[in-house]
C-alpha atoms as a PDB file:
ATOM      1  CA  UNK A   1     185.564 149.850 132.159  1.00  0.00           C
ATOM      2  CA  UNK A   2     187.044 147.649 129.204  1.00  0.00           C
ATOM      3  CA  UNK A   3     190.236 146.058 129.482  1.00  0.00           C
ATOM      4  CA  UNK A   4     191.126 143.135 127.193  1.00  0.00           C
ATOM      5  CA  UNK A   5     187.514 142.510 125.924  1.00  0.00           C
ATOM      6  CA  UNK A   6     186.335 142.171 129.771  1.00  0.00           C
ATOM      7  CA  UNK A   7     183.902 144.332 130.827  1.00  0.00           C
ATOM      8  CA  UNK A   8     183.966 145.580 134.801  1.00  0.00           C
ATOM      9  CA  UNK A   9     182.345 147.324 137.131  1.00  0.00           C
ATOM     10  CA  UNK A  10     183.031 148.451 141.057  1.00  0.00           C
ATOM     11  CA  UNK A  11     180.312 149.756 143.175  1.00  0.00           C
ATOM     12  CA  UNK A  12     182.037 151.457 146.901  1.00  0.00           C
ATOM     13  CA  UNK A  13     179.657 152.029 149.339  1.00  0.00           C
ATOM     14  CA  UNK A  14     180.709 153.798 152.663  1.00  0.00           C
ATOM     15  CA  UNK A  15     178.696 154.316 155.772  1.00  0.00           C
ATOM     16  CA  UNK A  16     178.446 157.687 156.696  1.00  0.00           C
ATOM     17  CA  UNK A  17     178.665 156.463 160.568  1.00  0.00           C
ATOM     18  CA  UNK A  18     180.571 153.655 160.678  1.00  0.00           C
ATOM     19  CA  UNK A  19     184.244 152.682 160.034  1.00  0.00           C
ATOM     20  CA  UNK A  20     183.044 150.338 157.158  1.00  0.00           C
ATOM     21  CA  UNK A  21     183.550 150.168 153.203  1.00  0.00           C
ATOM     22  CA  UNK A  22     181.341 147.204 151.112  1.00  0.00           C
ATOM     23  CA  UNK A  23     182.736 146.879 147.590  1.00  0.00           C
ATOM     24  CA  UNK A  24     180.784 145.263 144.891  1.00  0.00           C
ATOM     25  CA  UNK A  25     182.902 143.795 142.198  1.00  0.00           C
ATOM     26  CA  UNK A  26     181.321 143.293 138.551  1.00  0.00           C
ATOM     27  CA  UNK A  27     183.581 141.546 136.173  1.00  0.00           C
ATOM     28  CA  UNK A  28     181.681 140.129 132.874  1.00  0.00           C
ATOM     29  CA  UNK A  29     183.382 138.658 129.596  1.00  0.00           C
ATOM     30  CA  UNK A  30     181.081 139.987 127.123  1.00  0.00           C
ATOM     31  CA  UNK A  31     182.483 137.897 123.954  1.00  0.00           C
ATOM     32  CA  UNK A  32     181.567 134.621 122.848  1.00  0.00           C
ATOM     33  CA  UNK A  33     184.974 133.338 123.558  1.00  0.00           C
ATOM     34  CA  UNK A  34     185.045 131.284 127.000  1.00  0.00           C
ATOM     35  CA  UNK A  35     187.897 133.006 129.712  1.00  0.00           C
ATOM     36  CA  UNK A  36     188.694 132.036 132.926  1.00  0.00           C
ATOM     37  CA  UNK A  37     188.949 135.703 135.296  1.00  0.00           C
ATOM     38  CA  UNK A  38     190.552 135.595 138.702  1.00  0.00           C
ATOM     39  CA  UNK A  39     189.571 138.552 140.676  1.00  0.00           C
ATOM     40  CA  UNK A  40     192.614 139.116 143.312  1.00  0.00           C
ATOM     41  CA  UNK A  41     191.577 141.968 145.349  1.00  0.00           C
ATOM     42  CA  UNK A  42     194.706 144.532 147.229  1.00  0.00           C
ATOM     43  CA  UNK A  43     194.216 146.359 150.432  1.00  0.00           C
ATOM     44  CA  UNK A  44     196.228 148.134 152.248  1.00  0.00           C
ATOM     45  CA  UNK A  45     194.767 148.395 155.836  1.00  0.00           C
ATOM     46  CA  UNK A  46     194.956 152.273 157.585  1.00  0.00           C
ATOM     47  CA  UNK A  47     193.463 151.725 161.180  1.00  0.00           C
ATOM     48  CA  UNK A  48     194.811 155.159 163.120  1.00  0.00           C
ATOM     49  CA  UNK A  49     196.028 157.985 161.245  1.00  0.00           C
ATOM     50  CA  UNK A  50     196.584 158.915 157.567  1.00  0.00           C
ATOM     51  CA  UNK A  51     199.204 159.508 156.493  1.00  0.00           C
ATOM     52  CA  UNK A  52     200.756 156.820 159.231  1.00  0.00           C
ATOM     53  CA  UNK A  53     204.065 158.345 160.796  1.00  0.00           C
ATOM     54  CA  UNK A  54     205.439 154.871 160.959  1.00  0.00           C
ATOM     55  CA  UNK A  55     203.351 152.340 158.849  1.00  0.00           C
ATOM     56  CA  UNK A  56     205.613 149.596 159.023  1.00  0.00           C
ATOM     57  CA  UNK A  57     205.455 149.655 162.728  1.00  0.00           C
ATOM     58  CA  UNK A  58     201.772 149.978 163.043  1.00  0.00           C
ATOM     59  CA  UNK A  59     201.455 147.094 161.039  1.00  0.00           C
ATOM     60  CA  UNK A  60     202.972 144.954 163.660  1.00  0.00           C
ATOM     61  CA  UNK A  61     199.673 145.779 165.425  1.00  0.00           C
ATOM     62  CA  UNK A  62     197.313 144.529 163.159  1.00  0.00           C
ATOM     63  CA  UNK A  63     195.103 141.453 163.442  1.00  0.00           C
ATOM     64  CA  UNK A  64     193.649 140.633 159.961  1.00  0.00           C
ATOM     65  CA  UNK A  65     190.588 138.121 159.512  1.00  0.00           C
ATOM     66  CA  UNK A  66     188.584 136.756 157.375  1.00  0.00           C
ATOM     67  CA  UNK A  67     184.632 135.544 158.323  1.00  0.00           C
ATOM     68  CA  UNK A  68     183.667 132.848 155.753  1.00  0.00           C
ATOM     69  CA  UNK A  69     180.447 133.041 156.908  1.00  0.00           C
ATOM     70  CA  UNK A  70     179.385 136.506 156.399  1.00  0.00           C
ATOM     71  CA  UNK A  71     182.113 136.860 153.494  1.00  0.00           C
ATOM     72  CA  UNK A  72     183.901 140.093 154.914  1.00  0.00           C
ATOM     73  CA  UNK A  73     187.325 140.982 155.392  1.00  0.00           C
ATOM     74  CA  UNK A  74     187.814 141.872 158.889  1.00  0.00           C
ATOM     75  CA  UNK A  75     190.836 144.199 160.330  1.00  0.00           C
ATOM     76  CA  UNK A  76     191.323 145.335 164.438  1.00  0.00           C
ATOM     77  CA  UNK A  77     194.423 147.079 165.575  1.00  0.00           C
ATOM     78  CA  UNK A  78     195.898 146.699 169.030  1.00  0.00           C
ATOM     79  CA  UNK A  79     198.236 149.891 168.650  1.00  0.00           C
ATOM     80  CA  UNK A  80     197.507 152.525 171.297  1.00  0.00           C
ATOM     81  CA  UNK A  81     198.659 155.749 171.475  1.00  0.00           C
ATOM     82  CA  UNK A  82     199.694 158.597 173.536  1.00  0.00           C
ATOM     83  CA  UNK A  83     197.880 161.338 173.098  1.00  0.00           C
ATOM     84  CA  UNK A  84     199.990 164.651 171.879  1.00  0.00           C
ATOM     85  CA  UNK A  85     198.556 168.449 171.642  1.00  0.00           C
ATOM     86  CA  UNK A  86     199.599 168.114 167.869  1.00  0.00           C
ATOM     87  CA  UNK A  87     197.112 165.027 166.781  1.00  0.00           C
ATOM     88  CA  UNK A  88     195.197 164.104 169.846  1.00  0.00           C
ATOM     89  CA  UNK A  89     194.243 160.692 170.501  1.00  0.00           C
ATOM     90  CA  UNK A  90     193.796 159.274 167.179  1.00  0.00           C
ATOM     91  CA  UNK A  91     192.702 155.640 168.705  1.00  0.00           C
ATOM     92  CA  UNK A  92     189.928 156.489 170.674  1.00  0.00           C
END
């Protein structure tokens, strides 16, 4: 992708057996003219069910982290759920 003479690339991998996503982020400025890029990343975290019946009170739920160390983005949540005949127990 091009946008503004920068050139970019993402990469998603997902693990078929685990809940986990690695994204590999590729900006590059191509021209000879020097640019400073800030790369300011957006995530909205879904840790149940999609689409959430009530999102903004999940999100009261949610512990999010970051590990310097290993560089990773880290997300748990703490909401548990009672399970209905109409979509089980999501949070198992």
């Amino acid at each position: 992708m091009h946008l503004h003479g920068i050139r970019s690339r993402w990469t998603l991998f997902a693990h078929p057996g685990e809940p986990v996503e690695l994204w590999l982020v590729e900006p590059a400025n191509p021209g000879e003219r020097e640019r400073t890029l800030e790369l300011i990343p957006y995530l909205k975290w879904n840790c149940g069910v999609a689409p959430s019946l009530r999102p903004e009170f999940t999100k009261l739920f949610m512990e999010n982290d970051f590990d310097t160390q290993r560089k990773i983005a880290v997300a748990t949540s703490h909401m548990w759920e009672v399970p209905s005949e109409r979509r089980g127990p999501w949070n198992t």
